[in-house]
C-alpha atoms as a PDB file:
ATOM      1  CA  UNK A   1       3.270 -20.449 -21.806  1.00  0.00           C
ATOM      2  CA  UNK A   2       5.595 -17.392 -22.423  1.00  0.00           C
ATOM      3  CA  UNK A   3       5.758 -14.453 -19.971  1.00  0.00           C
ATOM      4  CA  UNK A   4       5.018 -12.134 -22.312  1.00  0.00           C
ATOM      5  CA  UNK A   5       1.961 -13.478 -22.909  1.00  0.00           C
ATOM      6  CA  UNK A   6       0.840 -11.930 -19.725  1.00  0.00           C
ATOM      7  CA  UNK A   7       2.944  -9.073 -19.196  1.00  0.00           C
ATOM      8  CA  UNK A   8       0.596  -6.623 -20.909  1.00  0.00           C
ATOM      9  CA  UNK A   9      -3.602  -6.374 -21.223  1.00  0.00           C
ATOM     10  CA  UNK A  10      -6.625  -4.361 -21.202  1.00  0.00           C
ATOM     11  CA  UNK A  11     -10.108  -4.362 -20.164  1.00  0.00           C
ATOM     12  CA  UNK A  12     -12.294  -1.722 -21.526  1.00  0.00           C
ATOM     13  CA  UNK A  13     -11.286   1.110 -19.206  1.00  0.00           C
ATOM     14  CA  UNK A  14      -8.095  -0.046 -17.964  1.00  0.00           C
ATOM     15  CA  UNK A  15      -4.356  -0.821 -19.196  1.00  0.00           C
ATOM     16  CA  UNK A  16      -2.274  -3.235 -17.056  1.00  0.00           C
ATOM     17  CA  UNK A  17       1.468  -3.515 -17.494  1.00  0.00           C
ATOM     18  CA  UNK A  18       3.769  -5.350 -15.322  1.00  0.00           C
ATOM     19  CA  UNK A  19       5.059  -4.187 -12.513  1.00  0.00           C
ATOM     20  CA  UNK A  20       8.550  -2.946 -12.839  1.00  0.00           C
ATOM     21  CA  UNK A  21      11.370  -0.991 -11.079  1.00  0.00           C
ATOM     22  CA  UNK A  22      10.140   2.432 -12.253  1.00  0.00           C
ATOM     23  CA  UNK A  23       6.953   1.610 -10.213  1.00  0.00           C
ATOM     24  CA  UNK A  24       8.366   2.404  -7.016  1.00  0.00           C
ATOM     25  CA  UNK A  25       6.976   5.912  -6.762  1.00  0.00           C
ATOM     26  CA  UNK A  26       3.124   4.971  -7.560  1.00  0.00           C
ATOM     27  CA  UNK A  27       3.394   2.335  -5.045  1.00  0.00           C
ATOM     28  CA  UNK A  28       4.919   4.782  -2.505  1.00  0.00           C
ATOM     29  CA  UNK A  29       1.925   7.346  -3.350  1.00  0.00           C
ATOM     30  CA  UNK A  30      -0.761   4.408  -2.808  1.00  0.00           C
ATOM     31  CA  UNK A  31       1.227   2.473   0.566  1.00  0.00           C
ATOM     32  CA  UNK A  32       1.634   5.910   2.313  1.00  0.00           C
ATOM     33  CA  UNK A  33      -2.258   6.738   1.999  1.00  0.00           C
ATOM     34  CA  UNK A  34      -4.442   5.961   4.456  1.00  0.00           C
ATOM     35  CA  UNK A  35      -7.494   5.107   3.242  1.00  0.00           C
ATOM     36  CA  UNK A  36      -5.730   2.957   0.475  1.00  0.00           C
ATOM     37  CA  UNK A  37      -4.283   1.228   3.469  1.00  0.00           C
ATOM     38  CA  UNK A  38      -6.671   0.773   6.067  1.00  0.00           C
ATOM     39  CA  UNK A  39      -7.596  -2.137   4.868  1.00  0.00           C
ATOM     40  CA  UNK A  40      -4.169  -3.787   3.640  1.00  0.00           C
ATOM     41  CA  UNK A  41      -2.409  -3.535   6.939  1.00  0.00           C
ATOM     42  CA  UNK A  42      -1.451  -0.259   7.759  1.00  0.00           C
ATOM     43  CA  UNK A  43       0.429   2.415   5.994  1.00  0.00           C
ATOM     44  CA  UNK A  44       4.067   1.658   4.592  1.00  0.00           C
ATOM     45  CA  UNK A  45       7.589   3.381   4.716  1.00  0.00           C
ATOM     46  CA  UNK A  46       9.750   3.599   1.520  1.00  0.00           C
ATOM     47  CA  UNK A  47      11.697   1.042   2.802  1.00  0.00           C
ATOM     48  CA  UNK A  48       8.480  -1.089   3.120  1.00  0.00           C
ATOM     49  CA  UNK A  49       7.276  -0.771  -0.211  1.00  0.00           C
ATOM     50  CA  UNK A  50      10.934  -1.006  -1.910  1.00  0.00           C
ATOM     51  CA  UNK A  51      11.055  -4.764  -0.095  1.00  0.00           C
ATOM     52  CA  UNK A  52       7.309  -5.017  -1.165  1.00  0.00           C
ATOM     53  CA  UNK A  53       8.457  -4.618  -4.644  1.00  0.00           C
ATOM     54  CA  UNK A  54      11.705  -6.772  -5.024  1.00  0.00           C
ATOM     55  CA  UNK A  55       9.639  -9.671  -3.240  1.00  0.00           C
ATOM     56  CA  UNK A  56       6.725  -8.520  -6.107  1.00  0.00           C
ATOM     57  CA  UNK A  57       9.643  -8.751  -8.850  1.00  0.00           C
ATOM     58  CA  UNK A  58      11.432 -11.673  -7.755  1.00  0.00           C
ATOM     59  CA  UNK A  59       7.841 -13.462  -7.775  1.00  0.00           C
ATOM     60  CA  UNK A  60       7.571 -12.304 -11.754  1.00  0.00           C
ATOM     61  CA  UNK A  61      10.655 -14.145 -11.932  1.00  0.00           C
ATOM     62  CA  UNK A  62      10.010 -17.279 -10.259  1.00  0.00           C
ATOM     63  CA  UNK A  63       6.633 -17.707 -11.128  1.00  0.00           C
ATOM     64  CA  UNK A  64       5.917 -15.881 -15.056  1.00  0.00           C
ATOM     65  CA  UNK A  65       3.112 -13.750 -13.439  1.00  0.00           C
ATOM     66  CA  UNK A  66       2.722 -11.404 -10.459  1.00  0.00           C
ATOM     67  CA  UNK A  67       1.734  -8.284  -9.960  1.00  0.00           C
ATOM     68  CA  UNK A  68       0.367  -5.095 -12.891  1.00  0.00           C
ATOM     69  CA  UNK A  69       0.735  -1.572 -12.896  1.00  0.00           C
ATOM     70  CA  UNK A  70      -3.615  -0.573 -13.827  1.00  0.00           C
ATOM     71  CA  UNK A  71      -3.735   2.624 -15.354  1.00  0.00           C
ATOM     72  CA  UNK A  72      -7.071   5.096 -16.887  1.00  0.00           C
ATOM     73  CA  UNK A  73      -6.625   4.374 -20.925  1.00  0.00           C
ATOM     74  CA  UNK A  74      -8.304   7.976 -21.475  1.00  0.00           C
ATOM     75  CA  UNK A  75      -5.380   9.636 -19.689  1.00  0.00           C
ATOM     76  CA  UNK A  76      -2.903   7.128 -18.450  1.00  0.00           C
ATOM     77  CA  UNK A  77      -3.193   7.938 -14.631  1.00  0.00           C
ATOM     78  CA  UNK A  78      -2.157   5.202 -12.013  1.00  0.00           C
ATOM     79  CA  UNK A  79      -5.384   3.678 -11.140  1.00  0.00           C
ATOM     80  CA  UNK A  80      -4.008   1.149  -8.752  1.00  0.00           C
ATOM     81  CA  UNK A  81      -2.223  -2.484  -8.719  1.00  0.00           C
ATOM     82  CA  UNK A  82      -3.790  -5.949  -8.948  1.00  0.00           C
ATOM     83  CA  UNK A  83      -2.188  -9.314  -9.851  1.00  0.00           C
ATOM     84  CA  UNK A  84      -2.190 -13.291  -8.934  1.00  0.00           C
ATOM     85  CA  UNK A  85       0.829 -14.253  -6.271  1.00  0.00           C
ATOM     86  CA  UNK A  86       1.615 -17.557  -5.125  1.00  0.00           C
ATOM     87  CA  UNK A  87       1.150 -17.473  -1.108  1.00  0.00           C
ATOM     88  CA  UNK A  88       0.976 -19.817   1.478  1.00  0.00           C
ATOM     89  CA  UNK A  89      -2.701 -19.305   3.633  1.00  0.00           C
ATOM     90  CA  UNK A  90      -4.357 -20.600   6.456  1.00  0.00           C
ATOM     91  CA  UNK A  91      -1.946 -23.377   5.798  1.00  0.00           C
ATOM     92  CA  UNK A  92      -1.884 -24.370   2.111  1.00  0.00           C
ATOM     93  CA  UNK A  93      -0.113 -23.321  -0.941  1.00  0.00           C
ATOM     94  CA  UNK A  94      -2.624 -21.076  -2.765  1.00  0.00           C
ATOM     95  CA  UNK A  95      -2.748 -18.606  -5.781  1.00  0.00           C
ATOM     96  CA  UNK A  96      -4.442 -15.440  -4.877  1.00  0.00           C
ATOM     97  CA  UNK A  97      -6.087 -12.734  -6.630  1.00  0.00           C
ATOM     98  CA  UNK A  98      -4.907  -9.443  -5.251  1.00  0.00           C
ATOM     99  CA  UNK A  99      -6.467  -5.706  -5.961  1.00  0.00           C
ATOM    100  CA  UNK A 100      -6.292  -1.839  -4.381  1.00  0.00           C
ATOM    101  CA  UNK A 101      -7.232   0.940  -5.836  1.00  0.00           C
ATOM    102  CA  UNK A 102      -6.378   4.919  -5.221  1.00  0.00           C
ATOM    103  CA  UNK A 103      -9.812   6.719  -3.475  1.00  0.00           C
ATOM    104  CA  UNK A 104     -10.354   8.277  -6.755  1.00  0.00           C
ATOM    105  CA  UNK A 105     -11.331   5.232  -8.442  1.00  0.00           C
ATOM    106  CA  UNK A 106     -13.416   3.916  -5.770  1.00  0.00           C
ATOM    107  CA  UNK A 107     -17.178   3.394  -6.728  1.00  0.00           C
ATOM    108  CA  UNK A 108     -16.509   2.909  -9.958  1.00  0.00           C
ATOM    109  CA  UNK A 109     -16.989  -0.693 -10.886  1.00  0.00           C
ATOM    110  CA  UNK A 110     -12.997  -0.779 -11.841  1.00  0.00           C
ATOM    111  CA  UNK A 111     -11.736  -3.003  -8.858  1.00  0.00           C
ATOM    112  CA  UNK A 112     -14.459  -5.784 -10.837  1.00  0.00           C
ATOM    113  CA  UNK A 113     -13.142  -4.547 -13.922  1.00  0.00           C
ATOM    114  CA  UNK A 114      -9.651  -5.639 -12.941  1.00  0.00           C
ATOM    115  CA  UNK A 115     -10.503  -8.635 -11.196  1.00  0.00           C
ATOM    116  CA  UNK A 116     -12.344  -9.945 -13.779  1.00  0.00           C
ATOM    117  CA  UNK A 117      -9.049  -9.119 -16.456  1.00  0.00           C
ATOM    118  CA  UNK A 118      -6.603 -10.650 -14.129  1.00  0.00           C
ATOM    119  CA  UNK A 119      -8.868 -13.879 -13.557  1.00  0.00           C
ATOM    120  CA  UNK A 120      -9.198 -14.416 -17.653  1.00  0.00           C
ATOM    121  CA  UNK A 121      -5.559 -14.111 -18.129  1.00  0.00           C
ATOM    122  CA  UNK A 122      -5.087 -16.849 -14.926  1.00  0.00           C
ATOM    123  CA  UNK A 123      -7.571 -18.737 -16.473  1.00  0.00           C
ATOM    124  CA  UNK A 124      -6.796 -18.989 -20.161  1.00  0.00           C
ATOM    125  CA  UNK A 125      -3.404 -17.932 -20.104  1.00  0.00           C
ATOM    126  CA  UNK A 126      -1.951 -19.270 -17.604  1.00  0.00           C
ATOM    127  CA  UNK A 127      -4.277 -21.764 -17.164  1.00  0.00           C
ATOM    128  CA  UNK A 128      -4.345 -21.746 -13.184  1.00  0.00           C
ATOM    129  CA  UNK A 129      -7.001 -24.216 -11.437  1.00  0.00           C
ATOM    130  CA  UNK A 130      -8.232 -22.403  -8.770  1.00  0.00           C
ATOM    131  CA  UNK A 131      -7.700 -19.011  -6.958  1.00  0.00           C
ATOM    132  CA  UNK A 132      -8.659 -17.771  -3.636  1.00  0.00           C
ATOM    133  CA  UNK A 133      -9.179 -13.865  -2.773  1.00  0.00           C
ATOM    134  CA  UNK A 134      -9.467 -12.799   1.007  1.00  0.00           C
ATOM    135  CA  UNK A 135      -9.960  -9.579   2.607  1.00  0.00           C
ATOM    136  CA  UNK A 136     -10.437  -8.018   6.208  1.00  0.00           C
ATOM    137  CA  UNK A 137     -13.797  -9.264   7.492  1.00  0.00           C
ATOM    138  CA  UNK A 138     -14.909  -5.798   7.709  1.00  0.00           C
ATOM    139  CA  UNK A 139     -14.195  -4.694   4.100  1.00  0.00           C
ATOM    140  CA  UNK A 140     -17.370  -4.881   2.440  1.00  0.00           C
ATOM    141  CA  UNK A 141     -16.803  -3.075  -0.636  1.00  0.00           C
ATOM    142  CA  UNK A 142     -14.001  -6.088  -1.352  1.00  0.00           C
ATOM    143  CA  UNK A 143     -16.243  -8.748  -0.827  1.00  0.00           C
ATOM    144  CA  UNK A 144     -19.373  -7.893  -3.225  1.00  0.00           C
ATOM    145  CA  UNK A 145     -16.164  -7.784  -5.727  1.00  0.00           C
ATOM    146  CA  UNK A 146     -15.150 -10.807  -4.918  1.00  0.00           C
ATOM    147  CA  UNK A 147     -19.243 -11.983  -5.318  1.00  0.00           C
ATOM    148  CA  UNK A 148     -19.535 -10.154  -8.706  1.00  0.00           C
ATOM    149  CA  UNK A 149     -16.479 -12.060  -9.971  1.00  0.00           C
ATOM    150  CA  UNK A 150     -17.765 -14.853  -9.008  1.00  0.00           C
ATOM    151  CA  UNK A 151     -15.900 -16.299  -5.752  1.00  0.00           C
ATOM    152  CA  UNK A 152     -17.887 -18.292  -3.276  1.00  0.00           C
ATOM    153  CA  UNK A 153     -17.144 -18.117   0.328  1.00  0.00           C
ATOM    154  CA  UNK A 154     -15.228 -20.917   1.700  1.00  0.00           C
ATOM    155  CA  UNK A 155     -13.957 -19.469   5.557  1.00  0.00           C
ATOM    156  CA  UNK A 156     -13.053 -17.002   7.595  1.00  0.00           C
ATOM    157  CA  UNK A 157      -9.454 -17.067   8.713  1.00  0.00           C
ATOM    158  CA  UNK A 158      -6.874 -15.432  10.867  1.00  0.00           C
ATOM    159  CA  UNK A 159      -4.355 -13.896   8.307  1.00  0.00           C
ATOM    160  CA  UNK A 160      -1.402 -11.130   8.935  1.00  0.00           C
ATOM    161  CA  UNK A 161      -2.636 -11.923  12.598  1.00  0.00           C
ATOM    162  CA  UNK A 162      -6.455 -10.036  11.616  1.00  0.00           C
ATOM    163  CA  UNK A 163      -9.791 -11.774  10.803  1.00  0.00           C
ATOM    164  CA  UNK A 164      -9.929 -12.078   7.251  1.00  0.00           C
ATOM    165  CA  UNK A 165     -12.914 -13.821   5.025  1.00  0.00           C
ATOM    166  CA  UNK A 166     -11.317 -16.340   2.251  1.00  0.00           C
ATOM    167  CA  UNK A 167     -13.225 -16.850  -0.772  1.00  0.00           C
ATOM    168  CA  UNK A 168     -12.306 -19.417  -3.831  1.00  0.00           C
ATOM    169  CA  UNK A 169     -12.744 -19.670  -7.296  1.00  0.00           C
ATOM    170  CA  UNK A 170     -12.417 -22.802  -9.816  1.00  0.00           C
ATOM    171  CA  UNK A 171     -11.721 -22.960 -13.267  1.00  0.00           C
ATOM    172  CA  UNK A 172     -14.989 -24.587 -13.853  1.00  0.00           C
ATOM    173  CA  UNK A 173     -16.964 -22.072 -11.894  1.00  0.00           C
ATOM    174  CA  UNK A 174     -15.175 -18.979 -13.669  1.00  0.00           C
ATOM    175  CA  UNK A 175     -16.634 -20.754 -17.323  1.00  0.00           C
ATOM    176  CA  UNK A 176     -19.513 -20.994 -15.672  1.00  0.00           C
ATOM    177  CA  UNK A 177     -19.932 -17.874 -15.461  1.00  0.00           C
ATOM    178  CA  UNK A 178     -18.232 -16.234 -18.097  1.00  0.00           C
ATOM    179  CA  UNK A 179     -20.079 -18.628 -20.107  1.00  0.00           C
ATOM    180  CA  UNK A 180     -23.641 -16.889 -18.473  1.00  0.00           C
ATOM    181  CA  UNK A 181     -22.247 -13.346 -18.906  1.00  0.00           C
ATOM    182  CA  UNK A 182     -20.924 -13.694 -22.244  1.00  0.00           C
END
């Protein structure tokens, strides 16, 4: 599989590029505000998100996937950031399938829109087995994503030292129901 492969796509509403140096400002905007951030551990500095970002770009680097830039196709603003990382979790090696959005986009049906993008590019492209998504216990609005995607609970967990909810998703669950949807 070639990297470039995966570096660019588009859902119906959405562009997604990969992230890049010249995304430090967008991610600054999103990491300093608080809503964005209630729910991903607490607003960041600039220094934060500029060591969030090289770890983000070294994992492009090491891994051929990573993080994307999601931006309106009608007018090109930053809609938020979504992508599959390699982590270690409640003690296993997992792939998971990250997503925030700016308040503006809330509501909207885009944080499925992206998810469901990002999960047919790990699934076809990269051909990934199985991802997990988690999210603060609390975070309702995550979780029916996560549901509408098609994840299936597994556990809750204690991760960045706050009760979190872990959901998977296999390969042969995601055809499943792409298959139903289609």
């Amino acid at each position: 599989m070639q990297v470039e492969q995966c570096e660019k796509f588009s859902s119906d509403r959405l562009t997604a590029s990969r992230l890049c140096a010249e995304d430090f400002s967008i991610l600054c905007q999103m990491h300093q505000n608080p809503s964005v951030m209630a729910t991903l551990n607490g607003i960041r500095s600039d220094a934060q998100t500029k060591q969030y970002l090289h770890r983000n770009l070294e994992h492009w680097q090491r891994y051929g996937y990573g993080l994307w830039i999601f931006r309106d196709k009608t007018n090109g603003e930053f809609v938020g950031r979504g992508g599959l990382r390699n982590i270690y979790v409640d003690g296993n090696d997992e792939i998971e399938l990250a997503y925030a959005l700016m308040p503006a986009y809330w509501g909207k049906g885009l944080a499925t829109e992206m998810a469901k993008a990002m999960l047919k590019v790990g699934f076809e492209t990269l051909e990934i087995v199985q991802v997990v998504c988690m999210t603060l216990t609390t975070n309702q609005a995550s979780q029916r994503v996560m549901a509408k995607v098609g994840f299936q609970y597994e556990c809750n967990i204690i991760h960045a030292n706050l009760p979190h909810v872990l959901y998977r998703l296999t390969t042969e669950q995601w055809q499943q129901n792409h298959n139903q949807n289609s």
